[in-house]
PDB file of N, CA and C in Angstrom:
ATOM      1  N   UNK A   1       5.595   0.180 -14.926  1.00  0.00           N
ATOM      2  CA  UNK A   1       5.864  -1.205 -14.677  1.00  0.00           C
ATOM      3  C   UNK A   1       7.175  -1.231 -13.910  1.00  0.00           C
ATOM      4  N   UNK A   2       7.511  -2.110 -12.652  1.00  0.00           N
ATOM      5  CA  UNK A   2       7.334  -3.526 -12.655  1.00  0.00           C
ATOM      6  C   UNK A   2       5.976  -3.732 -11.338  1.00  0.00           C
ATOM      7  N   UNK A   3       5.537  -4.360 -11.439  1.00  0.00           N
ATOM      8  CA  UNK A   3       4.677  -4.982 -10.375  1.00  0.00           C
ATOM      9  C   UNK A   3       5.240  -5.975  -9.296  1.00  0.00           C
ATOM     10  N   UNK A   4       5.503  -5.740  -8.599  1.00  0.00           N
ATOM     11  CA  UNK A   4       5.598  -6.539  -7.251  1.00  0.00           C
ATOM     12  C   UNK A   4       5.163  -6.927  -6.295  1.00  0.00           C
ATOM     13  N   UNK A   5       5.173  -8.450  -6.128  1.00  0.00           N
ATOM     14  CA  UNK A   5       3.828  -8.726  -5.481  1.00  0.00           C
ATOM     15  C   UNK A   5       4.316  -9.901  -4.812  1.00  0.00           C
ATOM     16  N   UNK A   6       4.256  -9.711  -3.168  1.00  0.00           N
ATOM     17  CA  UNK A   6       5.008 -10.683  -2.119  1.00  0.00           C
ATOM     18  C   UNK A   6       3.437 -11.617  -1.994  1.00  0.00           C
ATOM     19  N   UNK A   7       3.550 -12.232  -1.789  1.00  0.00           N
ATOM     20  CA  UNK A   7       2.403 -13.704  -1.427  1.00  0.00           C
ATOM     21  C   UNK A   7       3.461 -13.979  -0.321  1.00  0.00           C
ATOM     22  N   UNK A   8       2.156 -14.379   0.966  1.00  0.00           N
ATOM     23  CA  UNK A   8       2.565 -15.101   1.768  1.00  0.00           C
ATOM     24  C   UNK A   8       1.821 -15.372   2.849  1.00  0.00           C
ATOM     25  N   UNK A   9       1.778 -16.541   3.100  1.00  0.00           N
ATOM     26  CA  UNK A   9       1.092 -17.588   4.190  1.00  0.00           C
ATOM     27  C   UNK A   9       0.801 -16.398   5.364  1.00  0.00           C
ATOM     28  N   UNK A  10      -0.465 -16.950   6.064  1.00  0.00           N
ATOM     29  CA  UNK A  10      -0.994 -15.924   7.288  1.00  0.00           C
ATOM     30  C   UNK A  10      -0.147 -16.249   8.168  1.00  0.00           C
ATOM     31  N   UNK A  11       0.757 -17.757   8.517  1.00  0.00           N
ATOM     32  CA  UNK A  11       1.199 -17.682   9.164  1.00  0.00           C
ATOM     33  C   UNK A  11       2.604 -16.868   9.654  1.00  0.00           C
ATOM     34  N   UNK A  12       3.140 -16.525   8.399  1.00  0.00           N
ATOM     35  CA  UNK A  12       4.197 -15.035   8.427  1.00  0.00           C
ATOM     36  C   UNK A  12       3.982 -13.987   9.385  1.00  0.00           C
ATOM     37  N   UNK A  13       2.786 -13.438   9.302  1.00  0.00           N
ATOM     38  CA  UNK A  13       2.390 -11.817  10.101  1.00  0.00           C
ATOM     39  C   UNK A  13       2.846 -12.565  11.158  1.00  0.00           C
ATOM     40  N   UNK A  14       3.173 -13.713  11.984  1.00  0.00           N
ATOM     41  CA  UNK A  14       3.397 -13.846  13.632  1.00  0.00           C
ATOM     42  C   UNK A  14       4.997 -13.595  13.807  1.00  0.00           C
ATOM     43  N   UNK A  15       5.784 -13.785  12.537  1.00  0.00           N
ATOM     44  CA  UNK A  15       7.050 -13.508  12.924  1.00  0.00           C
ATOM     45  C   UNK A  15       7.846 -12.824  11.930  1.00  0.00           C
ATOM     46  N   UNK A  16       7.234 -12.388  10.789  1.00  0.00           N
ATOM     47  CA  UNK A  16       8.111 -11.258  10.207  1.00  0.00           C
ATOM     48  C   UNK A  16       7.116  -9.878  10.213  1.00  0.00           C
ATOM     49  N   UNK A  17       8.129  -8.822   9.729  1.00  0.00           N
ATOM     50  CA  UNK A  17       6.960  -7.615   9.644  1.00  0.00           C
ATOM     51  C   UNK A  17       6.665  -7.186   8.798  1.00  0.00           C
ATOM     52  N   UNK A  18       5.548  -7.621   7.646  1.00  0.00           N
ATOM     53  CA  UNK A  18       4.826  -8.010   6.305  1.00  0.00           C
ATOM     54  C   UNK A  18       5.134  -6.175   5.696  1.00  0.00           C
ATOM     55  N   UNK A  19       4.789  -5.331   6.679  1.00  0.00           N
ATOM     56  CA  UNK A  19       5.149  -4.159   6.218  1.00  0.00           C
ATOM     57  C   UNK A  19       6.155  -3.838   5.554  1.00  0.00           C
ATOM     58  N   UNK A  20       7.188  -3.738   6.905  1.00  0.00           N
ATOM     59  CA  UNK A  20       8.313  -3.020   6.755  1.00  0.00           C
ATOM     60  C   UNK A  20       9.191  -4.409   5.523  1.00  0.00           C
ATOM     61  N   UNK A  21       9.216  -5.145   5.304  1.00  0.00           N
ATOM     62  CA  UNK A  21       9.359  -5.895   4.351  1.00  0.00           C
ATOM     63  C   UNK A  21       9.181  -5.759   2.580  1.00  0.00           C
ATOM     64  N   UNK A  22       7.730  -5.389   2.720  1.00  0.00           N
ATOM     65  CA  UNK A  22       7.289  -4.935   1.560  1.00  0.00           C
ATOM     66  C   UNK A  22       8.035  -3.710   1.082  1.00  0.00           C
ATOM     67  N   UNK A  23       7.497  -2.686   2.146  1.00  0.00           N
ATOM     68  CA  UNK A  23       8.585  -1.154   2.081  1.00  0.00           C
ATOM     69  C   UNK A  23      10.033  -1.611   1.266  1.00  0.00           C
ATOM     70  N   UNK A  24      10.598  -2.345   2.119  1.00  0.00           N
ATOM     71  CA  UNK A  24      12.574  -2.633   1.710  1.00  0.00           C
ATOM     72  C   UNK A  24      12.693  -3.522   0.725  1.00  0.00           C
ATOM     73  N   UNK A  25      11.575  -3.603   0.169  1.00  0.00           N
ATOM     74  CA  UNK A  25      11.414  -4.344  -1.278  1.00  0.00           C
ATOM     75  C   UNK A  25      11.421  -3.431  -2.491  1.00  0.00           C
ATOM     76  N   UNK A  26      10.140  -2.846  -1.997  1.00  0.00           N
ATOM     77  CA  UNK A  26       9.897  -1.728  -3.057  1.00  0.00           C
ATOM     78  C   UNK A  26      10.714  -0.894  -2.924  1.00  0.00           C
ATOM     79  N   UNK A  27      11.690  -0.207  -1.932  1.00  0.00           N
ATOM     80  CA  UNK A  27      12.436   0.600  -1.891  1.00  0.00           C
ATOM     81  C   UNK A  27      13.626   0.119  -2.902  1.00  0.00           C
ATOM     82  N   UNK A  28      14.274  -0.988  -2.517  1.00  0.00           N
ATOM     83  CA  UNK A  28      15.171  -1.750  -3.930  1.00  0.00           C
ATOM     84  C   UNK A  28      14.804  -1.941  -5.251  1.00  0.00           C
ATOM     85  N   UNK A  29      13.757  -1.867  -5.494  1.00  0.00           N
ATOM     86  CA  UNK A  29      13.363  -1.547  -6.414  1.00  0.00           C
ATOM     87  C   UNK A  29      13.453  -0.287  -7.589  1.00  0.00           C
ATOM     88  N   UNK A  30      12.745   0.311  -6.531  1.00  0.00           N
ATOM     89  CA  UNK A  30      13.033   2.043  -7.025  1.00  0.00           C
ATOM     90  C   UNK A  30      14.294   2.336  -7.366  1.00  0.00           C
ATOM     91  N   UNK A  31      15.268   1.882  -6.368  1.00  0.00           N
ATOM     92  CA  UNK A  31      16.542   2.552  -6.488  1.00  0.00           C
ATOM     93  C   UNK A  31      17.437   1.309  -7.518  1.00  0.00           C
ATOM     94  N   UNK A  32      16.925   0.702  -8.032  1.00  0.00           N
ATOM     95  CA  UNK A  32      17.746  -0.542  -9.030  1.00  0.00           C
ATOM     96  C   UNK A  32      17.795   0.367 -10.342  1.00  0.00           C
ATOM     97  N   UNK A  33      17.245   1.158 -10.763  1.00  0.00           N
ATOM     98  CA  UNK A  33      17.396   2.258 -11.758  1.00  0.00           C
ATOM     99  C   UNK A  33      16.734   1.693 -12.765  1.00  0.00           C
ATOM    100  N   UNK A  34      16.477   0.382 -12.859  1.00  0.00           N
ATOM    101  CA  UNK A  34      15.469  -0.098 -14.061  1.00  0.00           C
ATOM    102  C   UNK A  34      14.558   0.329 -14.541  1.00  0.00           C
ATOM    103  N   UNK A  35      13.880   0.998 -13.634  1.00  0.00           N
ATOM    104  CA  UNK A  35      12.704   1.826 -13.961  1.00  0.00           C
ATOM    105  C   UNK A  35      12.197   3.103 -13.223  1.00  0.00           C
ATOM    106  N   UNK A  36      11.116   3.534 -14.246  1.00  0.00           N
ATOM    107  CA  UNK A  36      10.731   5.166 -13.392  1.00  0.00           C
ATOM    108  C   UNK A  36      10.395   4.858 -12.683  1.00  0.00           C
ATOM    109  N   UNK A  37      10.154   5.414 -11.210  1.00  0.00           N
ATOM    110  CA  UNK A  37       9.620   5.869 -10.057  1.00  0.00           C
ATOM    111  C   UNK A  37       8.459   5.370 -10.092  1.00  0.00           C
ATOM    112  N   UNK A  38       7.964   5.998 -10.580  1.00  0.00           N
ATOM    113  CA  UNK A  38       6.390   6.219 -10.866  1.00  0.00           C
ATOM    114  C   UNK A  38       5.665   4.927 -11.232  1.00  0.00           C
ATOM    115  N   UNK A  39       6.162   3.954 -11.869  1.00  0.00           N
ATOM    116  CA  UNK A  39       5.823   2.985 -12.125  1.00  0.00           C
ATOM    117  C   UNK A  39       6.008   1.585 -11.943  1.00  0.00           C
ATOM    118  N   UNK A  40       7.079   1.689 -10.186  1.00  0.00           N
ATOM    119  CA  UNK A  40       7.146   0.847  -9.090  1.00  0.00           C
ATOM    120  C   UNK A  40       5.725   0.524  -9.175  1.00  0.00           C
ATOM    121  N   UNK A  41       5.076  -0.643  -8.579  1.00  0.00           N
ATOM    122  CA  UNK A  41       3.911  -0.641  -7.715  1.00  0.00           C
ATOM    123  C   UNK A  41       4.456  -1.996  -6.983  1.00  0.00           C
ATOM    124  N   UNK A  42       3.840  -2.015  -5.527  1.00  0.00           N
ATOM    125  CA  UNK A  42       4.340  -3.219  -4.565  1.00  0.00           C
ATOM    126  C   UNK A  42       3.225  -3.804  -4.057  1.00  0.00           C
ATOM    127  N   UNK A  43       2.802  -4.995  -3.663  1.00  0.00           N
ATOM    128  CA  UNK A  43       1.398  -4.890  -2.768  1.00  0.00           C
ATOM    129  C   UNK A  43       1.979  -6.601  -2.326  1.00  0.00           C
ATOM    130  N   UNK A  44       1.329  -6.624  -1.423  1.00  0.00           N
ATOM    131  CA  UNK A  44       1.332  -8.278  -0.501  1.00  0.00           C
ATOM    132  C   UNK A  44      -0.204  -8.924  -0.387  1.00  0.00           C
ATOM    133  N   UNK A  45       0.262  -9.721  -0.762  1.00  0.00           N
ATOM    134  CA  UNK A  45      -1.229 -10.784  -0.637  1.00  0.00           C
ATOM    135  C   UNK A  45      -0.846 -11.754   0.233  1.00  0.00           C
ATOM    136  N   UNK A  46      -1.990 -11.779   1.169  1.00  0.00           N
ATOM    137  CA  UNK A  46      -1.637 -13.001   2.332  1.00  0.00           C
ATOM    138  C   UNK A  46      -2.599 -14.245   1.971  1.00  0.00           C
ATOM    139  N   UNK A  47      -2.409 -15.050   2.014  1.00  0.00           N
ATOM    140  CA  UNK A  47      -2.864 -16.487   1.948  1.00  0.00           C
ATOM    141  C   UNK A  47      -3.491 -17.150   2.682  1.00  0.00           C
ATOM    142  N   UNK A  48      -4.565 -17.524   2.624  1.00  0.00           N
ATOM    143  CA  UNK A  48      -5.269 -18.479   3.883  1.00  0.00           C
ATOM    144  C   UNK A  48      -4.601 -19.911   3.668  1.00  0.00           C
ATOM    145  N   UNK A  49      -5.439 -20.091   2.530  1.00  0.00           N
ATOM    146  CA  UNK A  49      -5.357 -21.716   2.281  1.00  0.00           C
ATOM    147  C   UNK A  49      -3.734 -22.134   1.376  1.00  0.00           C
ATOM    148  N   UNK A  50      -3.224 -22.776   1.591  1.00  0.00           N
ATOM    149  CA  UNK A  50      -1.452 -23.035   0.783  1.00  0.00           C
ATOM    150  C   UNK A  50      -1.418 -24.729   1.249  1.00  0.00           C
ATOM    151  N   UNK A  51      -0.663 -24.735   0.131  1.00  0.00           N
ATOM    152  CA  UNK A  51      -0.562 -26.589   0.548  1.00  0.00           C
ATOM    153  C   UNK A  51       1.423 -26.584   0.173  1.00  0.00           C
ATOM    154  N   UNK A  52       1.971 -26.956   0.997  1.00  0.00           N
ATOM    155  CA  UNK A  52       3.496 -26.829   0.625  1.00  0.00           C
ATOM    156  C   UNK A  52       3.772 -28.756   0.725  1.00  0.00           C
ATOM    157  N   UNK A  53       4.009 -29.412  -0.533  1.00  0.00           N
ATOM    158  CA  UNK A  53       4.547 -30.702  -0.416  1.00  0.00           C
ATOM    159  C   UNK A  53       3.450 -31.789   0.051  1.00  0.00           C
ATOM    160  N   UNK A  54       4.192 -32.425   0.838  1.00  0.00           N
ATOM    161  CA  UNK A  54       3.286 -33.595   1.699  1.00  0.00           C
ATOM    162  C   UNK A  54       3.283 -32.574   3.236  1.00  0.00           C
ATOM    163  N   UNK A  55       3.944 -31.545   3.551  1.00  0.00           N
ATOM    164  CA  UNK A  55       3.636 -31.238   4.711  1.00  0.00           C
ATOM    165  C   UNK A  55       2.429 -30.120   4.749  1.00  0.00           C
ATOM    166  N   UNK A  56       1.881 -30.305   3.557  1.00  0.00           N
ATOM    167  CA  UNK A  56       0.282 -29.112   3.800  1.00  0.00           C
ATOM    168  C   UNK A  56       0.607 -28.015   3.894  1.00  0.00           C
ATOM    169  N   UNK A  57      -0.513 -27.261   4.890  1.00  0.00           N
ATOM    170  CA  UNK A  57      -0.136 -25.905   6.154  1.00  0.00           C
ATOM    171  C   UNK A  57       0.484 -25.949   6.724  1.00  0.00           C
ATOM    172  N   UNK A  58       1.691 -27.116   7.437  1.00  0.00           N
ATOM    173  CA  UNK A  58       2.125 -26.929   8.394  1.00  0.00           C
ATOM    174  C   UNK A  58       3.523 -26.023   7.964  1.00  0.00           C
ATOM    175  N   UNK A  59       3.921 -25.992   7.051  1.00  0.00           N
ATOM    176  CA  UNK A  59       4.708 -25.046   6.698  1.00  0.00           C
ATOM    177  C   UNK A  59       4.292 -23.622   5.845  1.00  0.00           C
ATOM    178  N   UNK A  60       5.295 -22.499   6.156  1.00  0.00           N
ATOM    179  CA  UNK A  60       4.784 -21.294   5.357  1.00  0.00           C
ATOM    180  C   UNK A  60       5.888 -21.288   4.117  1.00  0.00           C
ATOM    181  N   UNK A  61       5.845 -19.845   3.619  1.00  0.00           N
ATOM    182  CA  UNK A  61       6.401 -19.390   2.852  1.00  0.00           C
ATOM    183  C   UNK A  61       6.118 -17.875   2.158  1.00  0.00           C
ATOM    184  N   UNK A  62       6.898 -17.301   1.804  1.00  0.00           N
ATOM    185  CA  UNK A  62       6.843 -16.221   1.178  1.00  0.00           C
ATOM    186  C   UNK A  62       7.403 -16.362  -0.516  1.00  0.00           C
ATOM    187  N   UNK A  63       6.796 -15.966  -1.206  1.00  0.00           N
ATOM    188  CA  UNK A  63       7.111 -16.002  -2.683  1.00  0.00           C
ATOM    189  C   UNK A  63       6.770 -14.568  -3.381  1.00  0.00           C
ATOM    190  N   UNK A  64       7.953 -13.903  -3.771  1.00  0.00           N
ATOM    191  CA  UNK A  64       8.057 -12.795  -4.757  1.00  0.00           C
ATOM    192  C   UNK A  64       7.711 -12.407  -6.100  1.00  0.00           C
ATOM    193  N   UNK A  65       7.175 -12.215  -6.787  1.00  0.00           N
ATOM    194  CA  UNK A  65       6.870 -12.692  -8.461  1.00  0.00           C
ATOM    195  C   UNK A  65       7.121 -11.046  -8.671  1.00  0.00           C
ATOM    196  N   UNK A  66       8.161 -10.591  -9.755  1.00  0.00           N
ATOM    197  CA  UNK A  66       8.395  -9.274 -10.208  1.00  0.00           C
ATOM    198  C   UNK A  66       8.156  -9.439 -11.433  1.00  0.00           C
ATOM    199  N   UNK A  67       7.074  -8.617 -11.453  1.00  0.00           N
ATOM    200  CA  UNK A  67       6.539  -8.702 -13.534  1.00  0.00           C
ATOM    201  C   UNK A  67       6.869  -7.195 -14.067  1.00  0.00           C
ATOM    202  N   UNK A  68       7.848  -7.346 -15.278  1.00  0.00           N
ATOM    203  CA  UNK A  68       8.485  -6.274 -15.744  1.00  0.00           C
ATOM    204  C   UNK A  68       7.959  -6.262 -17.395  1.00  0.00           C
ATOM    205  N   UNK A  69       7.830  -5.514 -18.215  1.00  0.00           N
ATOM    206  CA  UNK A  69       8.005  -5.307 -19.372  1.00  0.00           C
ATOM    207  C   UNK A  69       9.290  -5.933 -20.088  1.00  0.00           C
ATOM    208  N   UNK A  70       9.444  -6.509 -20.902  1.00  0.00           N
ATOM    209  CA  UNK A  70      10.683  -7.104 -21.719  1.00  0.00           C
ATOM    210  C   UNK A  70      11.385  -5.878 -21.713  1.00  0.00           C
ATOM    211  N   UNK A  71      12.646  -6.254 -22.211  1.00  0.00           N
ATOM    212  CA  UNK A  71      13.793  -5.482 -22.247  1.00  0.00           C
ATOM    213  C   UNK A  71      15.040  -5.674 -21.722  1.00  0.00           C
ATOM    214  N   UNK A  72      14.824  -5.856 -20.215  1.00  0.00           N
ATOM    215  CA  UNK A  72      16.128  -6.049 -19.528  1.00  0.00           C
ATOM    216  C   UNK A  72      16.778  -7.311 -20.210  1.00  0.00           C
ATOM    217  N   UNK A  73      18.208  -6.978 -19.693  1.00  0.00           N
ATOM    218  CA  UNK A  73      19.605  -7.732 -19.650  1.00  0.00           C
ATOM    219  C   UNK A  73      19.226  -8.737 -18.771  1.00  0.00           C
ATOM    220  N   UNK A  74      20.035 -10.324 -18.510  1.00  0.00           N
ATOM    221  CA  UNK A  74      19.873 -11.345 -17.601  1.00  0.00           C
ATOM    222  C   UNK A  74      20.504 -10.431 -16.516  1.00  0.00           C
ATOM    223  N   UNK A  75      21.715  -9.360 -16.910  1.00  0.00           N
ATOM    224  CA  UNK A  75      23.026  -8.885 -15.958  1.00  0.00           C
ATOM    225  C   UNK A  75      21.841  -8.093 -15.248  1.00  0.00           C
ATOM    226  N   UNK A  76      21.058  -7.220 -15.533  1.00  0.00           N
ATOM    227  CA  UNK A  76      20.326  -6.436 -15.399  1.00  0.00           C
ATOM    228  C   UNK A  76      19.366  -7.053 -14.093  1.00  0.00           C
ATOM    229  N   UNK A  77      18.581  -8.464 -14.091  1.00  0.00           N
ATOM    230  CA  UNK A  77      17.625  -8.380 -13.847  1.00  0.00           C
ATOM    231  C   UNK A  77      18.331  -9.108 -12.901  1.00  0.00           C
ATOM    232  N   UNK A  78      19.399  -9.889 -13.019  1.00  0.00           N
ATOM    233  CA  UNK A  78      20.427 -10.377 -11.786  1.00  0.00           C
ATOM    234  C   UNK A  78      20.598  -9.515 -10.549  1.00  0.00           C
ATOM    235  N   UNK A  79      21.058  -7.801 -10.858  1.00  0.00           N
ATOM    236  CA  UNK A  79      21.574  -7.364  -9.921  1.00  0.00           C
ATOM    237  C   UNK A  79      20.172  -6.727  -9.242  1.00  0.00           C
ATOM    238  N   UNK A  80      19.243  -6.786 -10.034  1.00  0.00           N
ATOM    239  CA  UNK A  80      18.088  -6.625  -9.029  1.00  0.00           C
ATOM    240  C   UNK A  80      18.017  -7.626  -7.948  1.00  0.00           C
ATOM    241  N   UNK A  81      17.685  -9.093  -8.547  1.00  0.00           N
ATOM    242  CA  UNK A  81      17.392 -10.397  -8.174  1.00  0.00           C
ATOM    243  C   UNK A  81      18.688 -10.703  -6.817  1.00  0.00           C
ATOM    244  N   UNK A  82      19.585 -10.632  -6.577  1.00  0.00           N
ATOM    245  CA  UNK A  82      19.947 -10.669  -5.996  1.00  0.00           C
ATOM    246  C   UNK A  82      20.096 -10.359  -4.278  1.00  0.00           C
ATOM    247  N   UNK A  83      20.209  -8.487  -4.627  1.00  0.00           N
ATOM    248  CA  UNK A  83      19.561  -7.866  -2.964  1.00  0.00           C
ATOM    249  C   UNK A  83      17.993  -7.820  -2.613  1.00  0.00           C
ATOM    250  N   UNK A  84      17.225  -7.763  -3.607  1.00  0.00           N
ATOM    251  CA  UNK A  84      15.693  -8.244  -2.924  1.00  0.00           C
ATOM    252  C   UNK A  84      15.922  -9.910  -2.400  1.00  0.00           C
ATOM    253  N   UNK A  85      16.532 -11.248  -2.849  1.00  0.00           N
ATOM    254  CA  UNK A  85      16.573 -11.915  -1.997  1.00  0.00           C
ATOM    255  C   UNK A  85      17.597 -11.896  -0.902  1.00  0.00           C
ATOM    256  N   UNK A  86      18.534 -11.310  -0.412  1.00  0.00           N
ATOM    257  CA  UNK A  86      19.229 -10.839   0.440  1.00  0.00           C
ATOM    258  C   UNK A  86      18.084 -10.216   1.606  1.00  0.00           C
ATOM    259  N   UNK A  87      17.139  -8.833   0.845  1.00  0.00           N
ATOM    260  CA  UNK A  87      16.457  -8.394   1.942  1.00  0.00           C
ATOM    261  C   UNK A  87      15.310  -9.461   2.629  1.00  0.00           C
ATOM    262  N   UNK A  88      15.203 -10.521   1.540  1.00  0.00           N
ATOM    263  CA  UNK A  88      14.022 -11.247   1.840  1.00  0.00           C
ATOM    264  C   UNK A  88      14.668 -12.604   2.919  1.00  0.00           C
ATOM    265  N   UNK A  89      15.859 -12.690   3.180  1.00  0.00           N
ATOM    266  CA  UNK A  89      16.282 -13.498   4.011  1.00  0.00           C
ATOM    267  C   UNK A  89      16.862 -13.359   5.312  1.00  0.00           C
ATOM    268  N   UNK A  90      17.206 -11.813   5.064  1.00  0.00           N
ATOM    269  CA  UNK A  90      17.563 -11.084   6.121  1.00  0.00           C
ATOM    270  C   UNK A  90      16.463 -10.861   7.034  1.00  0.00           C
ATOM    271  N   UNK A  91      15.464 -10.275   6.812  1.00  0.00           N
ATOM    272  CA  UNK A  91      13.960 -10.038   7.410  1.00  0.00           C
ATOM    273  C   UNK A  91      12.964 -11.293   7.624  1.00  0.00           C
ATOM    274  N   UNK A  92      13.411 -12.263   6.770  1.00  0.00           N
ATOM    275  CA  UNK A  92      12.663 -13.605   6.991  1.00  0.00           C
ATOM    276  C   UNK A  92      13.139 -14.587   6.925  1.00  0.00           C
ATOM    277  N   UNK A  93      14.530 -14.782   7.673  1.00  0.00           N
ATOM    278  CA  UNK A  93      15.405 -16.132   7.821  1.00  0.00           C
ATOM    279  C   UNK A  93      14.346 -17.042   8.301  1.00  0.00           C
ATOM    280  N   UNK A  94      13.454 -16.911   9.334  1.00  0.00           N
ATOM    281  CA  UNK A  94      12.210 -18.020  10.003  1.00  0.00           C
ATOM    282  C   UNK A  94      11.786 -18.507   9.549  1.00  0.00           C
ATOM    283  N   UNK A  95      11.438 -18.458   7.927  1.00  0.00           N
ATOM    284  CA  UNK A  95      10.426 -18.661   6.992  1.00  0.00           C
ATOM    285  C   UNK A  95      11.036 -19.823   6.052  1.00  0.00           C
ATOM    286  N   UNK A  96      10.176 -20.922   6.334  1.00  0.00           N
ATOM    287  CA  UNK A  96      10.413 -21.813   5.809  1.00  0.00           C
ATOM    288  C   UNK A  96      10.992 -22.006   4.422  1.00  0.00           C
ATOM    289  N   UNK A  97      10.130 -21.393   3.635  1.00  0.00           N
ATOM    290  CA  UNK A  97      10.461 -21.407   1.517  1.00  0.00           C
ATOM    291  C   UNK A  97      10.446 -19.766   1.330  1.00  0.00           C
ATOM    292  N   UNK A  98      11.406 -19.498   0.970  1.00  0.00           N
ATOM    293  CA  UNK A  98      11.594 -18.523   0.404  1.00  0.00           C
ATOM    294  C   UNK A  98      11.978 -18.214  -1.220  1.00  0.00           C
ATOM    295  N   UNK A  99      11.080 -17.380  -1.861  1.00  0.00           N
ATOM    296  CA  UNK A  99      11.577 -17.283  -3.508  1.00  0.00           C
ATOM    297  C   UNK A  99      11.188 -16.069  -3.837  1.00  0.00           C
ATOM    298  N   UNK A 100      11.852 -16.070  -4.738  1.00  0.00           N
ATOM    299  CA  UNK A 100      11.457 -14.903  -5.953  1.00  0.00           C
ATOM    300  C   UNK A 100      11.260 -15.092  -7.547  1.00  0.00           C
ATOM    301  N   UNK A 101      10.704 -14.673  -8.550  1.00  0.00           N
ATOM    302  CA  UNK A 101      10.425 -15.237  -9.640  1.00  0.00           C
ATOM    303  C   UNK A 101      10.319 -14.131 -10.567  1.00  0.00           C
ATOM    304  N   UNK A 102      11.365 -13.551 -11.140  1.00  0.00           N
ATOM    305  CA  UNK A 102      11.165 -12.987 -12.086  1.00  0.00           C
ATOM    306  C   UNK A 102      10.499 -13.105 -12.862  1.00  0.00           C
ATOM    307  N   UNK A 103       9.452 -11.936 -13.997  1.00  0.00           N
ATOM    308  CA  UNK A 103       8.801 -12.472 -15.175  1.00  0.00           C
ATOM    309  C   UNK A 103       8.898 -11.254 -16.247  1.00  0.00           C
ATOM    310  N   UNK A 104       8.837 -11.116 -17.522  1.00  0.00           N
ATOM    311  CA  UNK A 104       8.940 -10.685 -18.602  1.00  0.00           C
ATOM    312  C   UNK A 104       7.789 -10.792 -19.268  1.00  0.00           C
ATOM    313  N   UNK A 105       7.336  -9.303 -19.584  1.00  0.00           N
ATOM    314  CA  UNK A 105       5.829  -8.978 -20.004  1.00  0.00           C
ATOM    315  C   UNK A 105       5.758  -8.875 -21.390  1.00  0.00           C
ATOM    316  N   UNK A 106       5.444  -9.223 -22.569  1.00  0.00           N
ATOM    317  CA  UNK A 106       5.259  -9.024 -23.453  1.00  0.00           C
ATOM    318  C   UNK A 106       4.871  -7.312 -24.016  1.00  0.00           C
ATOM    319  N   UNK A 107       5.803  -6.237 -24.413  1.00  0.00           N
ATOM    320  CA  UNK A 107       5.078  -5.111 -24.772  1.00  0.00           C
ATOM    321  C   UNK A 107       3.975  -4.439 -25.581  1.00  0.00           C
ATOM    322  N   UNK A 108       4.079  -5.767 -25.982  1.00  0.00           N
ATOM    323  CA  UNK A 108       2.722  -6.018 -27.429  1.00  0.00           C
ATOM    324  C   UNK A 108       1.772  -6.110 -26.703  1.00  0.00           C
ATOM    325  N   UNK A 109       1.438  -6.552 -26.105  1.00  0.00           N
ATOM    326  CA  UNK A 109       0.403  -7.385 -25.125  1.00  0.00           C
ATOM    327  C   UNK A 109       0.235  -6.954 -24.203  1.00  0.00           C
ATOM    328  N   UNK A 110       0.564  -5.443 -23.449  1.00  0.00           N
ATOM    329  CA  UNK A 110       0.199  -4.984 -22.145  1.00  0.00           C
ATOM    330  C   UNK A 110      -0.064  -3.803 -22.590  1.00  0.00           C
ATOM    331  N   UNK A 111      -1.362  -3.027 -21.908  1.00  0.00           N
ATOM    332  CA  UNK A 111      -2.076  -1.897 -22.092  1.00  0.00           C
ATOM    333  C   UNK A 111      -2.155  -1.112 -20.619  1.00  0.00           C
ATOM    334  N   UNK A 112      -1.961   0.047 -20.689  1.00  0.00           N
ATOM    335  CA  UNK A 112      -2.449   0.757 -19.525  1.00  0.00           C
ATOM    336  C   UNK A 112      -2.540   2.045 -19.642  1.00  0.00           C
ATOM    337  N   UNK A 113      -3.598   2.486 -18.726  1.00  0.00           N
ATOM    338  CA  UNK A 113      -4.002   4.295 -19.465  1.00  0.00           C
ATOM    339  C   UNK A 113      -4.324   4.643 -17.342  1.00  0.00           C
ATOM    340  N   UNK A 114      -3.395   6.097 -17.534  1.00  0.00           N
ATOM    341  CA  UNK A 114      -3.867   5.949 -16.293  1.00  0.00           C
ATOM    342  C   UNK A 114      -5.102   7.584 -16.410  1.00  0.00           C
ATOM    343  N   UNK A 115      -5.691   7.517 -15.316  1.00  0.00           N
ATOM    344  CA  UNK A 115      -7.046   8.988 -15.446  1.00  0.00           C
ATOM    345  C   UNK A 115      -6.700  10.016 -14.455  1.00  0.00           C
ATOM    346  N   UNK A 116      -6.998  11.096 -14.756  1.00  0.00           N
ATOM    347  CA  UNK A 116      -6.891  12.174 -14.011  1.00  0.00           C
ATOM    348  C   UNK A 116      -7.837  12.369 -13.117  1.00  0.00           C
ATOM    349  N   UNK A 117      -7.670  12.232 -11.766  1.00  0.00           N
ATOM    350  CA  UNK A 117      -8.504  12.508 -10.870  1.00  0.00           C
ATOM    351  C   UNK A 117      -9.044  13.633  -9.703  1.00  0.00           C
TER     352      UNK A 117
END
């Protein structure tokens, strides 16, 4: 764990680079020391349909949601929270709404087995 997962409007791919974005996400990640290596995962979901306000589609956005296992410190999940939105404004000042949303997983309540392949 943590899962990271950028959402964002199709209209993004025309002016940021959804890649190299994701990459300098997950790379801050890794290196925030919160967690093993191994159990980074990053992925981007792009959006067709989004309704932002009274202005619809006509605006985009990118939104971050980092789902972690309980445990961390507020100090902790701050100094993550911080340079991922730094990288996310730096690489996507164009972009209309920008966020991120920390979340806290219940350890009781999350299962995972991984298989040898």
């Amino acid at each position: 764990m943590p899962n990271l997962i950028m959402e964002y409007t199709d209209s993004v791919e025309e002016r940021v680079n959804v890649p190299k974005l994701l990459e300098d996400l997950h790379l801050l990640t890794l290196k925030s020391g919160l967690f093993a290596k191994e159990d980074v995962k990053s992925r981007a979901i792009r959006c067709h349909d989004w309704l932002l306000g009274e202005e619809q589609d006509s605006q985009d956005f990118i939104h971050i949601t980092l789902e972690m296992l309980s445990g961390r410190t507020e100090e902790q999940k701050r100094a993550l929270l911080e340079p991922l939105m730094a990288v996310l404004q730096q690489e996507a000042s164009q972009i209309r709404s920008l966020s991120i949303n920390m979340r806290d997983m219940d350890k009781q309540t999350f299962m995972k087995t991984t298989n040898e392949l």
